[in-house]
N, C-alpha and C. Protein backbone atom coordinates (compact mmCIF):
# COMPACT_ATOMS: atom_id res chain seq x y z
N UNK A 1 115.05 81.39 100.35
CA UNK A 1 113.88 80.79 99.74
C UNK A 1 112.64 81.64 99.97
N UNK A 2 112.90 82.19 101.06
CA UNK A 2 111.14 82.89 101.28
C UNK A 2 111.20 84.24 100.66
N UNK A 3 112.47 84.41 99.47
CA UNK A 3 112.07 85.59 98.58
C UNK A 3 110.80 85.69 97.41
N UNK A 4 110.71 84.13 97.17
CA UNK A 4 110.10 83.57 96.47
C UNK A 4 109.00 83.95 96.72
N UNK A 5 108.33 83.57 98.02
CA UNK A 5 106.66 83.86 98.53
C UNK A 5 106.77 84.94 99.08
N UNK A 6 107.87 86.14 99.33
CA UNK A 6 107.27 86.96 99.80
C UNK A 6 108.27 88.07 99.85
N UNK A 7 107.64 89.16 99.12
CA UNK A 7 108.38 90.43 99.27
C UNK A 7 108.68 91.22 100.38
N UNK A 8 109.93 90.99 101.19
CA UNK A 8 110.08 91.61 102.10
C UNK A 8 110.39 93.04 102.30
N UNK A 9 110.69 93.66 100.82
CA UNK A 9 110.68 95.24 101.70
C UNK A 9 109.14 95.56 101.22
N UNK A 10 108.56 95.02 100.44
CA UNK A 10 107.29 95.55 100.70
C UNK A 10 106.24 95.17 102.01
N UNK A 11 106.58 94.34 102.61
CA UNK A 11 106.26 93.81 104.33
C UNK A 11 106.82 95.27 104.53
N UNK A 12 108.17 95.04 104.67
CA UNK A 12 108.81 96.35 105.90
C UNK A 12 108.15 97.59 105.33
N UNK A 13 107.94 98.05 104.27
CA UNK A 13 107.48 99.51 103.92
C UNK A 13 106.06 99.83 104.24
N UNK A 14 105.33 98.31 104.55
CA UNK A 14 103.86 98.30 105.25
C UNK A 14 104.12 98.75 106.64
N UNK A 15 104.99 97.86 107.30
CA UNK A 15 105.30 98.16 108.61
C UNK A 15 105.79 99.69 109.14
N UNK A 16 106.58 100.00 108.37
CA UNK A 16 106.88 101.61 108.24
C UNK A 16 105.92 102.26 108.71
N UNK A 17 105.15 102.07 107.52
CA UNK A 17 103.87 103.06 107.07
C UNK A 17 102.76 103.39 108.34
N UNK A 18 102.61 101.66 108.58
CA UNK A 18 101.57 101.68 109.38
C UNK A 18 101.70 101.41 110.75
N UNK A 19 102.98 101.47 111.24
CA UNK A 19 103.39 101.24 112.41
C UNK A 19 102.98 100.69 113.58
N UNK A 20 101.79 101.07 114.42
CA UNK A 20 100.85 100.44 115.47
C UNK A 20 100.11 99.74 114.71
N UNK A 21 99.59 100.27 113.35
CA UNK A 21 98.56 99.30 112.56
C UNK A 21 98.84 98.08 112.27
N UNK A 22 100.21 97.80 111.92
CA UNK A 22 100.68 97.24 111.30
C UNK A 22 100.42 95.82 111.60
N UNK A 23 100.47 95.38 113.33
CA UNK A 23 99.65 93.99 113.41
C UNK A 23 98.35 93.28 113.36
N UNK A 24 97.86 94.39 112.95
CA UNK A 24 95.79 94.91 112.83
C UNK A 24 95.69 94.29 111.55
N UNK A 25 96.49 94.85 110.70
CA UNK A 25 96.75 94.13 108.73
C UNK A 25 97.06 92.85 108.97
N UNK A 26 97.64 92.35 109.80
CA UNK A 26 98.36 91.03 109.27
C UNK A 26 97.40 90.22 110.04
N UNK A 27 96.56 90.47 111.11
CA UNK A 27 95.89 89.63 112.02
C UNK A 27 94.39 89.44 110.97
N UNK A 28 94.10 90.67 110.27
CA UNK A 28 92.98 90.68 109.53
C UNK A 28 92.93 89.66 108.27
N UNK A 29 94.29 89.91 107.62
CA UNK A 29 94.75 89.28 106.50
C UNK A 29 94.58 87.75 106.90
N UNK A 30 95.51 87.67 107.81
CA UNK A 30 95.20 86.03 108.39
C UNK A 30 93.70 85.41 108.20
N UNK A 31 93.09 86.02 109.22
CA UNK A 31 91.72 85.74 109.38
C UNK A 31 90.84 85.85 108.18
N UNK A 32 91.00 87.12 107.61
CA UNK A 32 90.35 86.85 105.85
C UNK A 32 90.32 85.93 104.56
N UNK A 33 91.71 85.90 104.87
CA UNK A 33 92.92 84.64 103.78
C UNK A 33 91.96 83.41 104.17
N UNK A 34 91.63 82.78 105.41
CA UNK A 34 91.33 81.23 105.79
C UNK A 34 89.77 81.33 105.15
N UNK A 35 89.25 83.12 105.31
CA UNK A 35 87.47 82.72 104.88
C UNK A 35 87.62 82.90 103.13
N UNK A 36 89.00 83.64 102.70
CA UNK A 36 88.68 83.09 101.03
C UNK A 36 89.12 82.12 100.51
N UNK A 37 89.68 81.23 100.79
CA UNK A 37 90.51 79.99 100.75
C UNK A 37 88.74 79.18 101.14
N UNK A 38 88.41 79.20 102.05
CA UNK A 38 87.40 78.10 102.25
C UNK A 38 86.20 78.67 101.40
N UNK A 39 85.94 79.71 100.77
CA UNK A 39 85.12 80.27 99.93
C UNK A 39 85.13 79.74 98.77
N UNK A 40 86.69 79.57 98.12
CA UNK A 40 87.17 79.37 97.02
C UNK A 40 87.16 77.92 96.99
N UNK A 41 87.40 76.77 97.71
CA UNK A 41 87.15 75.63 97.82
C UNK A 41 85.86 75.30 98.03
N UNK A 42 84.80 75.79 98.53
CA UNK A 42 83.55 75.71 98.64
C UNK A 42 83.05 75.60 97.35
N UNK A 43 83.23 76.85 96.59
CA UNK A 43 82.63 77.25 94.95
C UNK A 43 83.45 76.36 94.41
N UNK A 44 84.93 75.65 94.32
CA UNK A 44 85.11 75.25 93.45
C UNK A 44 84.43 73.53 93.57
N UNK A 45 84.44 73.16 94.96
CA UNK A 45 83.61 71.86 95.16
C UNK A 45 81.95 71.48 94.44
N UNK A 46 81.49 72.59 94.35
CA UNK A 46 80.06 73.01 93.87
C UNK A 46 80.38 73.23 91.76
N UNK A 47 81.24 73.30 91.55
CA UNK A 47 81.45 73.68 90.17
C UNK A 47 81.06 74.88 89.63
N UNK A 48 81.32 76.23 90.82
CA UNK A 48 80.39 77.40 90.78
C UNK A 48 81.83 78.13 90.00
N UNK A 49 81.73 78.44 88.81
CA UNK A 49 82.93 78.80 87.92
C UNK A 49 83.22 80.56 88.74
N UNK A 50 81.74 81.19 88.65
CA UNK A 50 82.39 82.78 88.43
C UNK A 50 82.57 82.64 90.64
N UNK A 51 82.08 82.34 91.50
CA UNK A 51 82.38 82.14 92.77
C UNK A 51 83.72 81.66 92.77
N UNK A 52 84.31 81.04 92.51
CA UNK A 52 85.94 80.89 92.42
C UNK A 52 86.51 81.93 91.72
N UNK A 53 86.41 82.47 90.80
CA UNK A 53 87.08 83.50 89.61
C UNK A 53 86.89 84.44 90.82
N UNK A 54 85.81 85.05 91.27
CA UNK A 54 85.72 86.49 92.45
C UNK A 54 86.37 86.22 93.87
N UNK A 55 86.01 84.81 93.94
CA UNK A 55 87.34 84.47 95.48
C UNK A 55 89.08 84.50 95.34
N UNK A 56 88.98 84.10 94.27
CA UNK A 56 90.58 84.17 93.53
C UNK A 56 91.51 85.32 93.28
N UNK A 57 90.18 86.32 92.79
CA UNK A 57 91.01 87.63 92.55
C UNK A 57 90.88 88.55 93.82
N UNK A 58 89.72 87.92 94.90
CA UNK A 58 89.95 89.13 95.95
C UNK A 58 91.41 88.23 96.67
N UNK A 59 91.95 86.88 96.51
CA UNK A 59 92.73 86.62 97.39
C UNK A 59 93.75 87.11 96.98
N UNK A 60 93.63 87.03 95.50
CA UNK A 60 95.04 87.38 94.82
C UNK A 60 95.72 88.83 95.20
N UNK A 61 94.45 89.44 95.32
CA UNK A 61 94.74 91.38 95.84
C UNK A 61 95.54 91.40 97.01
N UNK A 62 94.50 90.72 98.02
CA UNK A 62 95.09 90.98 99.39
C UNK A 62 96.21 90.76 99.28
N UNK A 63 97.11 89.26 98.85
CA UNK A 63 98.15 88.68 99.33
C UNK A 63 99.14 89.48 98.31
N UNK A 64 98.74 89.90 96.83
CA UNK A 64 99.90 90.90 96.19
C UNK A 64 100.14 92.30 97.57
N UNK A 65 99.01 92.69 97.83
CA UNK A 65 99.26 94.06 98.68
C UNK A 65 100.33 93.52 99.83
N UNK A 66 100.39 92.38 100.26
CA UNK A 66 101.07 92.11 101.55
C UNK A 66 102.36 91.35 100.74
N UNK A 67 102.52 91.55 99.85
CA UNK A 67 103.76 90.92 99.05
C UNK A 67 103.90 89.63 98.79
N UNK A 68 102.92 88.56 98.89
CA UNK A 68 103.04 87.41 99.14
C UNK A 68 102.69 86.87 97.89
N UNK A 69 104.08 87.03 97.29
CA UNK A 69 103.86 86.83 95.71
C UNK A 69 103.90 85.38 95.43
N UNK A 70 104.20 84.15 95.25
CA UNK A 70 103.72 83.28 94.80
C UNK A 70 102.18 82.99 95.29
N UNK A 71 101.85 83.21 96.00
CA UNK A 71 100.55 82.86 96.63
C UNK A 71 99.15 83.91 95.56
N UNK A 72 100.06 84.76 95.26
CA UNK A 72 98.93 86.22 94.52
C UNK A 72 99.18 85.13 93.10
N UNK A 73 100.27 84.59 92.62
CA UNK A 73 100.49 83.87 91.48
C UNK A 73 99.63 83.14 91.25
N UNK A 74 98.99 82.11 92.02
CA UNK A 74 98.21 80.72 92.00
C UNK A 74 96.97 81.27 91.68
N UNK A 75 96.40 82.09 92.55
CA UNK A 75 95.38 82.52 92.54
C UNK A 75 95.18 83.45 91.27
N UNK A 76 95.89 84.45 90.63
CA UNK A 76 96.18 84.62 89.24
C UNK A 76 95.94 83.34 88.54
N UNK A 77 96.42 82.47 88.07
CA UNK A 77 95.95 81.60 87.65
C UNK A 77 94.65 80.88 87.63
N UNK A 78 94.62 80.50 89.11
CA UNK A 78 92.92 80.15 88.80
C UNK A 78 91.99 81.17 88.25
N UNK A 79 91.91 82.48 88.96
CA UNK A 79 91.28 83.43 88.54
C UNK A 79 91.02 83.05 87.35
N UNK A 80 92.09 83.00 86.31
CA UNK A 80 92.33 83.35 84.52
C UNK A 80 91.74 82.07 84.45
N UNK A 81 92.05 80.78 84.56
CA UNK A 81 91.22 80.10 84.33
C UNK A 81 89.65 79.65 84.71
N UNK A 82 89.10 80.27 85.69
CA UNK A 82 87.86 80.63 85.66
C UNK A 82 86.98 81.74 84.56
N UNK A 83 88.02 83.07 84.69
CA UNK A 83 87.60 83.49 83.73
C UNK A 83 87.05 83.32 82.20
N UNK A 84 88.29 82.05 81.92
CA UNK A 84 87.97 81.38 80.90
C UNK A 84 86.81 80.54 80.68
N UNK A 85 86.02 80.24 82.00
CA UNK A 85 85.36 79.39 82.05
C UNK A 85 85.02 77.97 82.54
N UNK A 86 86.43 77.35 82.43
CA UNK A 86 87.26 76.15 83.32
C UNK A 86 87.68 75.98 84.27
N UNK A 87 87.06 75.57 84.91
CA UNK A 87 88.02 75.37 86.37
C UNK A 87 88.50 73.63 86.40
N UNK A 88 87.98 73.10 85.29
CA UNK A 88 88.35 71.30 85.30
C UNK A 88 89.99 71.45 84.71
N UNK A 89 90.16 70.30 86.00
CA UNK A 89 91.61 70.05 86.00
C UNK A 89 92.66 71.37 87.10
N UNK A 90 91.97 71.81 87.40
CA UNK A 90 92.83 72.81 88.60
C UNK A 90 92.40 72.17 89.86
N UNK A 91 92.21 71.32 90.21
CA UNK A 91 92.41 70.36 91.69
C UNK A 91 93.56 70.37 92.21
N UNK A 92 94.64 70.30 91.43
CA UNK A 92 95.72 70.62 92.03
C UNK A 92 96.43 71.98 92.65
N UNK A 93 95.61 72.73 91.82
CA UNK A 93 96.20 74.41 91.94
C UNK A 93 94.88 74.56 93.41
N UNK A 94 94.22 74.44 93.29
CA UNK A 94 93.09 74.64 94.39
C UNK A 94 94.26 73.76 95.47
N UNK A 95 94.48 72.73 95.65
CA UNK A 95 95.15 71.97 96.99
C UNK A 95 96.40 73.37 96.98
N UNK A 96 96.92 73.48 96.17
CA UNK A 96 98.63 74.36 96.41
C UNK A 96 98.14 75.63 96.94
N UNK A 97 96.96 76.61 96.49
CA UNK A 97 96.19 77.64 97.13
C UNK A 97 96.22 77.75 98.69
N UNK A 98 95.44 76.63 98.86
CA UNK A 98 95.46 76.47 100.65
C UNK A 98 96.44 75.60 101.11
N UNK A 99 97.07 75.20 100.60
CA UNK A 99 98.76 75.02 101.20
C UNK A 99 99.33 76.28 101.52
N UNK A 100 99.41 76.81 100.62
CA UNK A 100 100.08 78.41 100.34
C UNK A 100 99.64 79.42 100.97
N UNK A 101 98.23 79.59 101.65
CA UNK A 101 97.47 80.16 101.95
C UNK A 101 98.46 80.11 103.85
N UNK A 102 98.47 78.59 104.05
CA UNK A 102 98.99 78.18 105.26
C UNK A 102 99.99 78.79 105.38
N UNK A 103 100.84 78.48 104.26
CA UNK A 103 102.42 78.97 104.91
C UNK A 103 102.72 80.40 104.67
N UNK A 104 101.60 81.11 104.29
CA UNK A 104 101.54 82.68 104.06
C UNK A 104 101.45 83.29 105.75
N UNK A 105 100.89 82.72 105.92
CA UNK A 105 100.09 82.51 107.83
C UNK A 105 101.41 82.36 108.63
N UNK A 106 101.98 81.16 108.28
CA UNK A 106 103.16 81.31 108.95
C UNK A 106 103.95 82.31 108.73
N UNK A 107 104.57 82.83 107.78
CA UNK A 107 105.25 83.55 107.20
C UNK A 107 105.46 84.86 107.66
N UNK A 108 103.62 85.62 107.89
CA UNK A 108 103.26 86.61 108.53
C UNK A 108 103.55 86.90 109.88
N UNK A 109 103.24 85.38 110.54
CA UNK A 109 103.02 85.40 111.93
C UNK A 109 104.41 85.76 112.63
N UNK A 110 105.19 85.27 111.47
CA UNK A 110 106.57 85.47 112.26
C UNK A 110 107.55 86.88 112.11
N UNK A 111 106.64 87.60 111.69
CA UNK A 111 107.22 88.84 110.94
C UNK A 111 106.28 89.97 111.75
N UNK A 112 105.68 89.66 112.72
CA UNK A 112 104.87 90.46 113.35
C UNK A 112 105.24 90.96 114.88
């Protein structure tokens, strides 16, 4: 199941790469992930359209770079629908974000 949320040889080819670094990325990622997640819920509580669209796509980056592909998905989505202009009716995709956001955390933590 956790092929789904998360590309594991692209984890291991990070780990490769960056070897001593490698728990420096994931401790940062952690810690970054929780301030765009509460960024992105902030702006979207406020009805701040393009503040969600720019929290969305920096989360979406990070978590594609760390392989954490359904999670880069959601946030793709909101993104596009901010872009569009709308963010009404994504309450639900905003709750699955920081769900996802969580179990990305776990996911990491245990791979470190």
């Amino acid at each position: 199941m956790s092929e789904l949320y998360l590309d594991e040889a692209l984890l291991e080819e990070l780990r490769s790469i960056l070897d001593d670094e490698f728990p420096s990325l994931i401790s940062t990622y952690i810690q970054d992930s929780g301030v765009r997640v509460d960024d992105m819920r902030q702006a979207f509580s406020r009805g701040d359209v393009d503040a969600v669209r720019k929290a969305a796509h920096s989360l979406k980056g990070a978590s594609a770079n760390l392989g954490l592909i359904y999670l880069a998905e959601q946030c793709r989505i909101m993104e596009d629908a901010a872009r569009e202009g709308s963010i009404e009716g994504q309450e639900p995709r905003m709750l699955k974000i920081q769900q996802e956001q969580q179990h990305a955390v776990v996911l990491l933590r245990d791979r470190v």
